[in-house]
PDB file of N, CA and C in Angstrom:
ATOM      1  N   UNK A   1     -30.438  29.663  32.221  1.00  0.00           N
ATOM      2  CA  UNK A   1     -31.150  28.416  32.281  1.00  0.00           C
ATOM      3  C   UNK A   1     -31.214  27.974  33.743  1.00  0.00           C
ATOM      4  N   UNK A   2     -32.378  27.527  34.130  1.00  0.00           N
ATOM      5  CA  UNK A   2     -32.088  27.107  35.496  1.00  0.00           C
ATOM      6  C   UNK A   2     -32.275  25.256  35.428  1.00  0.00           C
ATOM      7  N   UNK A   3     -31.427  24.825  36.649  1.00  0.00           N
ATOM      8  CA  UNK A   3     -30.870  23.459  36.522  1.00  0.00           C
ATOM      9  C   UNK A   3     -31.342  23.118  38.008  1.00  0.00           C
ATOM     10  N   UNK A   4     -31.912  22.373  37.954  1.00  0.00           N
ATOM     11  CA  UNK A   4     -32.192  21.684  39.178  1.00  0.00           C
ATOM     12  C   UNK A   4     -31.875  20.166  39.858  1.00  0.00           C
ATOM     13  N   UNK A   5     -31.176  20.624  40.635  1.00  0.00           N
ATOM     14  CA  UNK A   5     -30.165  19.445  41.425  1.00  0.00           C
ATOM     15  C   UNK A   5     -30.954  18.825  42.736  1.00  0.00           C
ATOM     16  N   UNK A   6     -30.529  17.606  42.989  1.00  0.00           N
ATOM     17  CA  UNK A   6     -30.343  17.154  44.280  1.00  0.00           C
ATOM     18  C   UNK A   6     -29.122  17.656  45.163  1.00  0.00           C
ATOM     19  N   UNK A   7     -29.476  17.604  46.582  1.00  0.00           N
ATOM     20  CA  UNK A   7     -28.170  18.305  47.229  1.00  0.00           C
ATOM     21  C   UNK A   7     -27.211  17.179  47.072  1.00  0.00           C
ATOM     22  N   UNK A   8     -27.357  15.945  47.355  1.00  0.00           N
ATOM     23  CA  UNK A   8     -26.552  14.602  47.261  1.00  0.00           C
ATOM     24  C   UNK A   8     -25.395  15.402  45.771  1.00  0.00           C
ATOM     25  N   UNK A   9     -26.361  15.406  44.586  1.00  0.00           N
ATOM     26  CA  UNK A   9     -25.467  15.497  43.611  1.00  0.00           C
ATOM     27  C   UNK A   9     -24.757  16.944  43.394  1.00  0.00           C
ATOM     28  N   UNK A  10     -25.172  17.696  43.570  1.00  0.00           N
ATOM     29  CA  UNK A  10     -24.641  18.889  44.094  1.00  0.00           C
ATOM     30  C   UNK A  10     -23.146  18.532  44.825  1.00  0.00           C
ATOM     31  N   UNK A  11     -23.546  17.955  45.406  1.00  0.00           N
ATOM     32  CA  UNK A  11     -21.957  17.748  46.677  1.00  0.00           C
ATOM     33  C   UNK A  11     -21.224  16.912  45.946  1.00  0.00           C
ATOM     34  N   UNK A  12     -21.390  15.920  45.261  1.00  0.00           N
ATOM     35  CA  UNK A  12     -20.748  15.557  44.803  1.00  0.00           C
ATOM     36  C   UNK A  12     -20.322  16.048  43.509  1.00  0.00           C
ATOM     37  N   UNK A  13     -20.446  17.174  42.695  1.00  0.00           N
ATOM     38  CA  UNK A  13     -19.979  18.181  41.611  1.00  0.00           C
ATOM     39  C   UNK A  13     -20.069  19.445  42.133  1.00  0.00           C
ATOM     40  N   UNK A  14     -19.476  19.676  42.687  1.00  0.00           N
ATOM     41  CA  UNK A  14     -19.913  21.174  42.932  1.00  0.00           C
ATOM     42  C   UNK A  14     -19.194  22.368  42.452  1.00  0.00           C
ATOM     43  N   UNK A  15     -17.971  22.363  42.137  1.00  0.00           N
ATOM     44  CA  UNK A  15     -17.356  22.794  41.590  1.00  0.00           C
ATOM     45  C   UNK A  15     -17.726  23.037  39.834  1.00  0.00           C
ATOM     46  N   UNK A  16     -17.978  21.929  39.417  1.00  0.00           N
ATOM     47  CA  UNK A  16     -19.001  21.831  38.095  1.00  0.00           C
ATOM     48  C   UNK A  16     -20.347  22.944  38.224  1.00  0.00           C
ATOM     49  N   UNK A  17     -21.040  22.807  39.074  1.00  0.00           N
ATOM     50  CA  UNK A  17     -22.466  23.415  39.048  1.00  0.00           C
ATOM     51  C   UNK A  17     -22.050  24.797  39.838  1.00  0.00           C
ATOM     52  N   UNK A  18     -20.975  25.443  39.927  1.00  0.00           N
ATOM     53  CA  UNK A  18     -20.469  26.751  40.254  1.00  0.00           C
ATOM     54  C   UNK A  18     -20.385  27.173  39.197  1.00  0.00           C
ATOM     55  N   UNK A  19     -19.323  26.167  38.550  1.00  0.00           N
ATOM     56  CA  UNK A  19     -18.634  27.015  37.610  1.00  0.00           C
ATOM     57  C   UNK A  19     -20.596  27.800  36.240  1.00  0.00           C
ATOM     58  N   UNK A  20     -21.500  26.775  36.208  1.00  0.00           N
ATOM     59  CA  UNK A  20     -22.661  26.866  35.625  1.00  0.00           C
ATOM     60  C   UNK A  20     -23.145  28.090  36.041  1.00  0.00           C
ATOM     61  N   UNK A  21     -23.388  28.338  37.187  1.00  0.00           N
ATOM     62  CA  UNK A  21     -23.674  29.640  38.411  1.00  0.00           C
ATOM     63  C   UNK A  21     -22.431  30.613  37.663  1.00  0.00           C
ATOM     64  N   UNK A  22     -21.332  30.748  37.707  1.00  0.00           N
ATOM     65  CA  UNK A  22     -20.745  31.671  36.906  1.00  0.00           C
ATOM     66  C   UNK A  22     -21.266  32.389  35.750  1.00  0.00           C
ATOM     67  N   UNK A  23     -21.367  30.712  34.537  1.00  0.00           N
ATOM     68  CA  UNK A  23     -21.408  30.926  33.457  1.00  0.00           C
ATOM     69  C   UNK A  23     -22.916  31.733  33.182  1.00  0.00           C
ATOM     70  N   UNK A  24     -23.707  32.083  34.360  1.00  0.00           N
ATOM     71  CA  UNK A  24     -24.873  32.555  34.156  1.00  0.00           C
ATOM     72  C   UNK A  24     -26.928  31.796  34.315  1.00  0.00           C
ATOM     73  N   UNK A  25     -26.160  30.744  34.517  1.00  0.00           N
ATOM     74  CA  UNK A  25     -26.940  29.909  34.714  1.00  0.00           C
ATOM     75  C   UNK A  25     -27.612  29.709  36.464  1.00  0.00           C
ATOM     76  N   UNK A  26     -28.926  29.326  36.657  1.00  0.00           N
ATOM     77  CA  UNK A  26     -29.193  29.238  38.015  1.00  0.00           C
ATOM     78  C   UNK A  26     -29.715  27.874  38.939  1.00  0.00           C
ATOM     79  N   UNK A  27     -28.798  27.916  39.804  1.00  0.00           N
ATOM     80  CA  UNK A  27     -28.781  26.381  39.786  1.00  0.00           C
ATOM     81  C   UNK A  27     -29.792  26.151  41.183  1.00  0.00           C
ATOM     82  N   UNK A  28     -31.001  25.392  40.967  1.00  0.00           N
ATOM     83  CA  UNK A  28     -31.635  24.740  41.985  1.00  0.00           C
ATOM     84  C   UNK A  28     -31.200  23.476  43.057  1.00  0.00           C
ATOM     85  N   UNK A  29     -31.104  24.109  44.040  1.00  0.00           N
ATOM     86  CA  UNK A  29     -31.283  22.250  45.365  1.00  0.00           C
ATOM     87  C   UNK A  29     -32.771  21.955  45.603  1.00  0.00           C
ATOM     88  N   UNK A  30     -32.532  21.128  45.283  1.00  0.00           N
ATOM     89  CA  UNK A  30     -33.916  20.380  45.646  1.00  0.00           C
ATOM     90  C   UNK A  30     -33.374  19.073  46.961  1.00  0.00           C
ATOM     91  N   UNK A  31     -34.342  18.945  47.885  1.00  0.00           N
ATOM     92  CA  UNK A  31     -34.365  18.483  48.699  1.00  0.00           C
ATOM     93  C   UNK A  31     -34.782  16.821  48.321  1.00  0.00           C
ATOM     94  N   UNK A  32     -35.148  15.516  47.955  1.00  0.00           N
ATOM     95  CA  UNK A  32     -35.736  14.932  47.754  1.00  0.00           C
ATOM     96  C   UNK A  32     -36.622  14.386  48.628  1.00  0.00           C
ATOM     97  N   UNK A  33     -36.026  14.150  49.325  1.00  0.00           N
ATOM     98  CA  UNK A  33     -37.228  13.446  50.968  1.00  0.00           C
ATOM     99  C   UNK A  33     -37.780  13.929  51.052  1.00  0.00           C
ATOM    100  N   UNK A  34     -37.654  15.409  51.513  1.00  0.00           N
ATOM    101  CA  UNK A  34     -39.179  16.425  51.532  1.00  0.00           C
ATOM    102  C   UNK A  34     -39.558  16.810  49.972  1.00  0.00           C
ATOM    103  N   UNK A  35     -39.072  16.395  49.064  1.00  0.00           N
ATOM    104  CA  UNK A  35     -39.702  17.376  47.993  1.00  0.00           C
ATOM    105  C   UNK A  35     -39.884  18.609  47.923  1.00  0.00           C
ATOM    106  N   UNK A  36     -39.100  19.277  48.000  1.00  0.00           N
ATOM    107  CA  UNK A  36     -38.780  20.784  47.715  1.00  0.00           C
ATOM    108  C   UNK A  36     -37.726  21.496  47.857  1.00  0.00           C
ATOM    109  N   UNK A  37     -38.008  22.539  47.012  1.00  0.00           N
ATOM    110  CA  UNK A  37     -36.798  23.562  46.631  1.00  0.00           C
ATOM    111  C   UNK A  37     -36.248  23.693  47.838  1.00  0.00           C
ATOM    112  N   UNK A  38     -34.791  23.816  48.083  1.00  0.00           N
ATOM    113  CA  UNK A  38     -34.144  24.430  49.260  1.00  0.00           C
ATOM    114  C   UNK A  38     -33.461  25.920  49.166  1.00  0.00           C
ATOM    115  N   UNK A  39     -32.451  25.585  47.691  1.00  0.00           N
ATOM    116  CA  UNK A  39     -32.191  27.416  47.443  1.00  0.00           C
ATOM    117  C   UNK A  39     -31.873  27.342  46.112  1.00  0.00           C
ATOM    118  N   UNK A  40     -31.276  28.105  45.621  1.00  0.00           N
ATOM    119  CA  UNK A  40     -30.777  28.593  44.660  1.00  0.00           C
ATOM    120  C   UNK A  40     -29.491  29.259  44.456  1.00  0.00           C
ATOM    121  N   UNK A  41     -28.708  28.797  43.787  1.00  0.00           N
ATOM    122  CA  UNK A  41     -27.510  29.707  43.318  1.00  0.00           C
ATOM    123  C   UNK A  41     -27.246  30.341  42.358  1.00  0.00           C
ATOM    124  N   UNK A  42     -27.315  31.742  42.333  1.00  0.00           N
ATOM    125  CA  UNK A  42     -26.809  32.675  41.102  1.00  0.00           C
ATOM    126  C   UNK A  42     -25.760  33.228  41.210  1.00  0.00           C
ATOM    127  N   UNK A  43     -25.418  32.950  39.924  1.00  0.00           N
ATOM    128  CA  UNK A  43     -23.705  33.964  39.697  1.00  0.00           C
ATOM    129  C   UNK A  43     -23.961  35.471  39.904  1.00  0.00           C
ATOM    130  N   UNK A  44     -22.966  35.672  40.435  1.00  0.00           N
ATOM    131  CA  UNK A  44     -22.957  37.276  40.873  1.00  0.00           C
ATOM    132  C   UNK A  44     -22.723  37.967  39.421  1.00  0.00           C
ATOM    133  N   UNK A  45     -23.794  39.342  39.410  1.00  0.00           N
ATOM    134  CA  UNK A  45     -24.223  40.194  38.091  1.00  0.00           C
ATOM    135  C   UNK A  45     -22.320  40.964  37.948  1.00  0.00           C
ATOM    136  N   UNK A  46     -21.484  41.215  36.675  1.00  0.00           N
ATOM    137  CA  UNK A  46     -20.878  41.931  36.866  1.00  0.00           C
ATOM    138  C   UNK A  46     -21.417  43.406  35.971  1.00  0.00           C
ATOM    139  N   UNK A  47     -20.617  44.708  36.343  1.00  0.00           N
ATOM    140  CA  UNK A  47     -20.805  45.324  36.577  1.00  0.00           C
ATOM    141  C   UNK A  47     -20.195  45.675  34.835  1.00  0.00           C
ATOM    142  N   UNK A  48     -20.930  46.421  33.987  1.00  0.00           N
ATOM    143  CA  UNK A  48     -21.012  46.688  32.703  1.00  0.00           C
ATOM    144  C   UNK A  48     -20.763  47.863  32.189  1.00  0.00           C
ATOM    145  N   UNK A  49     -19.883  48.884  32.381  1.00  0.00           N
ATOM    146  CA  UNK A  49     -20.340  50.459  32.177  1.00  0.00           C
ATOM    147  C   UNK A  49     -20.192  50.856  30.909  1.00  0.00           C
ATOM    148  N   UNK A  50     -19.851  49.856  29.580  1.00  0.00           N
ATOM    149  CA  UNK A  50     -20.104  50.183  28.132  1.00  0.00           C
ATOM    150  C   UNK A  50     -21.625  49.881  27.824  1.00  0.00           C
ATOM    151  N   UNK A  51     -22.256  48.615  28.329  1.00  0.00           N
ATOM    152  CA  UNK A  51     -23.738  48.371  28.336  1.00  0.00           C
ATOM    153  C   UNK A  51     -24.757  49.577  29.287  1.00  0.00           C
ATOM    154  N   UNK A  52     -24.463  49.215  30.216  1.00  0.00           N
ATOM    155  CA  UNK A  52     -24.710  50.697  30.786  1.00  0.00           C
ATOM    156  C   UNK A  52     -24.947  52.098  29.788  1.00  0.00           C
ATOM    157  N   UNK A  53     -23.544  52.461  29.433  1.00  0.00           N
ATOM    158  CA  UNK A  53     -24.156  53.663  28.600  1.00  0.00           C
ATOM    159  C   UNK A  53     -24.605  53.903  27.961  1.00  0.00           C
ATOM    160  N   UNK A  54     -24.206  52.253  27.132  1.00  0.00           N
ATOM    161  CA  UNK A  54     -25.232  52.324  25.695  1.00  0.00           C
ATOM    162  C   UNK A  54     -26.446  52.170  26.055  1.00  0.00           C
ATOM    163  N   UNK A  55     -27.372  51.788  27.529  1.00  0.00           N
ATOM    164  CA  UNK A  55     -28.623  51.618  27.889  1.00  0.00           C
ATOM    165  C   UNK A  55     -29.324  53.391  27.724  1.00  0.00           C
ATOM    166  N   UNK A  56     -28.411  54.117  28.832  1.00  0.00           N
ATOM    167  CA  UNK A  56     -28.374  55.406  28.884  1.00  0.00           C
ATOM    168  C   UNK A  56     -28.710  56.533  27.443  1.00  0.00           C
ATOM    169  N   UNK A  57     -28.380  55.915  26.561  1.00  0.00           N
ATOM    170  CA  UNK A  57     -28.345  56.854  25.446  1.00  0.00           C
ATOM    171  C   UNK A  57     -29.269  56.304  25.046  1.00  0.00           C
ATOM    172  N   UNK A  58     -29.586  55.111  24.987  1.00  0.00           N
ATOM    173  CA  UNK A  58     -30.878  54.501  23.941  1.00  0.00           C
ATOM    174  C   UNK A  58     -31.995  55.106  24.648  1.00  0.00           C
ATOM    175  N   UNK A  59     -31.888  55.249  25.869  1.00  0.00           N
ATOM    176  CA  UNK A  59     -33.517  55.952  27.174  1.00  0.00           C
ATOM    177  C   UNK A  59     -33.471  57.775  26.891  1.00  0.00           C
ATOM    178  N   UNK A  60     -32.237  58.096  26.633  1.00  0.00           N
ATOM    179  CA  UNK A  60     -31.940  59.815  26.931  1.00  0.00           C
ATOM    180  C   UNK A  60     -33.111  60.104  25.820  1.00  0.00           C
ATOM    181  N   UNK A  61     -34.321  60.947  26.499  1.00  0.00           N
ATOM    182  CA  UNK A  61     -34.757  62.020  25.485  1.00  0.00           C
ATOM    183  C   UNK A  61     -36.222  61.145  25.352  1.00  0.00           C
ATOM    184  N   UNK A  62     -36.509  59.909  25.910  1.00  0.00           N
ATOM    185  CA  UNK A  62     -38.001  59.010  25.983  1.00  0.00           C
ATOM    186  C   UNK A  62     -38.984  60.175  26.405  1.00  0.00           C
ATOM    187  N   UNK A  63     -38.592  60.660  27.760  1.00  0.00           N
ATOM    188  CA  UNK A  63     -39.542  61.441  28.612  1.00  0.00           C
ATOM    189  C   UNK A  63     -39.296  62.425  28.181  1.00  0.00           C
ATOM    190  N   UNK A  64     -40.398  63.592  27.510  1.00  0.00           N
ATOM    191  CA  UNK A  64     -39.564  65.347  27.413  1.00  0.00           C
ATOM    192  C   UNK A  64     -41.081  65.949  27.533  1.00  0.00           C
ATOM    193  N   UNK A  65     -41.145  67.017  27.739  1.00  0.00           N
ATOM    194  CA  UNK A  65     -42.428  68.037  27.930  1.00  0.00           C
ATOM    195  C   UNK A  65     -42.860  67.828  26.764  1.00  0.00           C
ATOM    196  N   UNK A  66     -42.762  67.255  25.654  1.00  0.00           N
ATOM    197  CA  UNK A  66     -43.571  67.598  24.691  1.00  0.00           C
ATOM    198  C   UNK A  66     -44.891  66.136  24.228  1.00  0.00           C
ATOM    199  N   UNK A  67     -43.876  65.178  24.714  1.00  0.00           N
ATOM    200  CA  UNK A  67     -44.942  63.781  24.985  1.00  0.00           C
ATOM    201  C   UNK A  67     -45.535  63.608  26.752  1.00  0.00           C
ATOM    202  N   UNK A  68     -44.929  64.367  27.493  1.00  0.00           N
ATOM    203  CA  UNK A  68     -45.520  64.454  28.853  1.00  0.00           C
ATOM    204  C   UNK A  68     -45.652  65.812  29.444  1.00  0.00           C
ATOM    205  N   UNK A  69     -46.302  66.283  29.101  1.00  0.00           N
ATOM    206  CA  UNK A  69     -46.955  67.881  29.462  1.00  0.00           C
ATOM    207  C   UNK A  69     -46.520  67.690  30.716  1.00  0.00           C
ATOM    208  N   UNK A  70     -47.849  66.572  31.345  1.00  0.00           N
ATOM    209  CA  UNK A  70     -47.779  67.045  32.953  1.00  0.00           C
ATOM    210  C   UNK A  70     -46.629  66.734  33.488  1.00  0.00           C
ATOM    211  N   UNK A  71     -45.467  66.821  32.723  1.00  0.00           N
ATOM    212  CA  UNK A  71     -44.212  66.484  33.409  1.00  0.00           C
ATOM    213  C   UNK A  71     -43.411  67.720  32.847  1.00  0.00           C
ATOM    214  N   UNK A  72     -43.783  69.188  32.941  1.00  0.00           N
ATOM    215  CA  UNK A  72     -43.366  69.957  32.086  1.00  0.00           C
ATOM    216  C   UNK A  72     -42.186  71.034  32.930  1.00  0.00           C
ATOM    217  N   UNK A  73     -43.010  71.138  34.437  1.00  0.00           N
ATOM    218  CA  UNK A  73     -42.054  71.789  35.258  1.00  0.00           C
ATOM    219  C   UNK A  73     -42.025  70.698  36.387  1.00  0.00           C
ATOM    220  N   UNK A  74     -41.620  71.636  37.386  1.00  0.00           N
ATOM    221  CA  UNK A  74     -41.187  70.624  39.092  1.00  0.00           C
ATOM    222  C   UNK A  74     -42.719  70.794  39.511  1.00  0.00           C
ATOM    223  N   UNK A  75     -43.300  71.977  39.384  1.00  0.00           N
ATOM    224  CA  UNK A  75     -44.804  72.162  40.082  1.00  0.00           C
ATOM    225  C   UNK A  75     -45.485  71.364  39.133  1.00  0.00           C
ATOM    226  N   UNK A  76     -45.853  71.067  38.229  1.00  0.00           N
ATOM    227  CA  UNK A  76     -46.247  69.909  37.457  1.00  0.00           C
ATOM    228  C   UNK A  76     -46.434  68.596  37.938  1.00  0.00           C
ATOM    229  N   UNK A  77     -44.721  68.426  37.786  1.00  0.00           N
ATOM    230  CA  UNK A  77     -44.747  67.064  38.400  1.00  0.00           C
ATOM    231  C   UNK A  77     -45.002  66.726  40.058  1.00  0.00           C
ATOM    232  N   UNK A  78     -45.237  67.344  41.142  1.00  0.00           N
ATOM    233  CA  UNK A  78     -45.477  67.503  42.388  1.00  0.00           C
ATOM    234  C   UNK A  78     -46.774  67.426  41.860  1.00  0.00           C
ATOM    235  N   UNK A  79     -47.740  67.991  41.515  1.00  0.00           N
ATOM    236  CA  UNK A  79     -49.188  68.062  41.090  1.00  0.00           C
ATOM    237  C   UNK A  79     -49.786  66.747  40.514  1.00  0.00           C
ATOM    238  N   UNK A  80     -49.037  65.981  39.462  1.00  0.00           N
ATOM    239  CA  UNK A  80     -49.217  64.953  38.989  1.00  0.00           C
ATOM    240  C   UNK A  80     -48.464  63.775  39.954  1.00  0.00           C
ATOM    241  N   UNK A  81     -47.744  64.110  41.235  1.00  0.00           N
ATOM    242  CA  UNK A  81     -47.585  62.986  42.050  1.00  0.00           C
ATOM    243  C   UNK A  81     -48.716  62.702  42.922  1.00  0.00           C
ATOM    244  N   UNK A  82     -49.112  63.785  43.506  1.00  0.00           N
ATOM    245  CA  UNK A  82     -50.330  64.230  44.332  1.00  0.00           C
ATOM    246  C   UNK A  82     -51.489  63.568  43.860  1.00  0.00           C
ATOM    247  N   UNK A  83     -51.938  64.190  42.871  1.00  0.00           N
ATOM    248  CA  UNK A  83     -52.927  63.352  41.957  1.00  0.00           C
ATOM    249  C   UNK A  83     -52.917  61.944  42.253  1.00  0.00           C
ATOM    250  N   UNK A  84     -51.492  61.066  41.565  1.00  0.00           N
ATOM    251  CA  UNK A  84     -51.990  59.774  41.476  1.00  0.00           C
ATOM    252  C   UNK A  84     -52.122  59.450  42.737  1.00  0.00           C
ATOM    253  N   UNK A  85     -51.273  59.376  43.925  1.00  0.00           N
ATOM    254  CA  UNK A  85     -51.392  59.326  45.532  1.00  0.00           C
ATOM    255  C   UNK A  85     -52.962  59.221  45.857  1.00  0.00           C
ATOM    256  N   UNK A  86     -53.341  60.020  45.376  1.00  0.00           N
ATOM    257  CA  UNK A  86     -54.575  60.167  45.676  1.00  0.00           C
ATOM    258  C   UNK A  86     -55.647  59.514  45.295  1.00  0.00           C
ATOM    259  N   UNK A  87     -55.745  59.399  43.811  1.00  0.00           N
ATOM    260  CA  UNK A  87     -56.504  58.233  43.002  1.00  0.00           C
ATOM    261  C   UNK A  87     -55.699  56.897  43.689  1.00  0.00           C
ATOM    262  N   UNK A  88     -54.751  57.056  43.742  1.00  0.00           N
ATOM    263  CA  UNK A  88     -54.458  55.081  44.562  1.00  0.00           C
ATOM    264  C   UNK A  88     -54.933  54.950  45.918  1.00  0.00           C
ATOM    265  N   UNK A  89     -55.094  56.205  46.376  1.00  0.00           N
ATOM    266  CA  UNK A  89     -55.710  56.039  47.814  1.00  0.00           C
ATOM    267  C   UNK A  89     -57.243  55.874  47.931  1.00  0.00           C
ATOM    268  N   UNK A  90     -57.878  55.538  46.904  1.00  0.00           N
ATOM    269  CA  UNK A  90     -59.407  55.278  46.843  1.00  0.00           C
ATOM    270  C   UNK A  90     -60.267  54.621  47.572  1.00  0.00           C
ATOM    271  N   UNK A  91     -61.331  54.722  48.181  1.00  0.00           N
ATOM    272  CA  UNK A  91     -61.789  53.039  48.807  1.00  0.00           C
ATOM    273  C   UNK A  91     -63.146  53.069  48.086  1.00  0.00           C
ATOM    274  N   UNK A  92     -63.166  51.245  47.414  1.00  0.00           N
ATOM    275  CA  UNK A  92     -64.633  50.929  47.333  1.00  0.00           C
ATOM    276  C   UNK A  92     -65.059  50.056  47.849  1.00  0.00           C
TER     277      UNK A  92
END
């Protein structure tokens, strides 16, 4: 959820609107005099390696030569990089 603060009130809770930044939440300063955003605080991502694997296994086996031909060998796929390079390099 993002929460948007004044810096005034910010300083005066801040410890509160960290702990929010922990809990996952992203907390806006807003400037008021000038009217506008100043920054943002996000809690730092931690690091998951049961989600992770279970990401890993749910993806293993999406891509295989048999739903992507042109991804069938290494000369394939060099051929089909080339290609698109090329179609993106178009001018009209």
């Amino acid at each position: 959820m993002n929460i948007t603060v004044s810096i005034s009130e910010f300083r005066q809770n801040i410890s509160e609107y960290l702990a929010k930044a922990r809990a996952g939440d992203t907390i806006i300063l807003k400037d008021n005099k000038k009217n506008e955003e100043v920054a943002e605080i996000v809690g730092s991502k931690k690091w998951d390696p049961i989600a992770f694997r279970k990401a890993l296994h749910e993806a293993a086996g999406v891509f295989t030569a048999k739903n992507h031909p042109e991804w069938r060998t290494k000369r394939d796929v060099i051929r089909w990089v080339e290609k698109s390079r090329k179609d993106a390099e178009r001018k009209f």
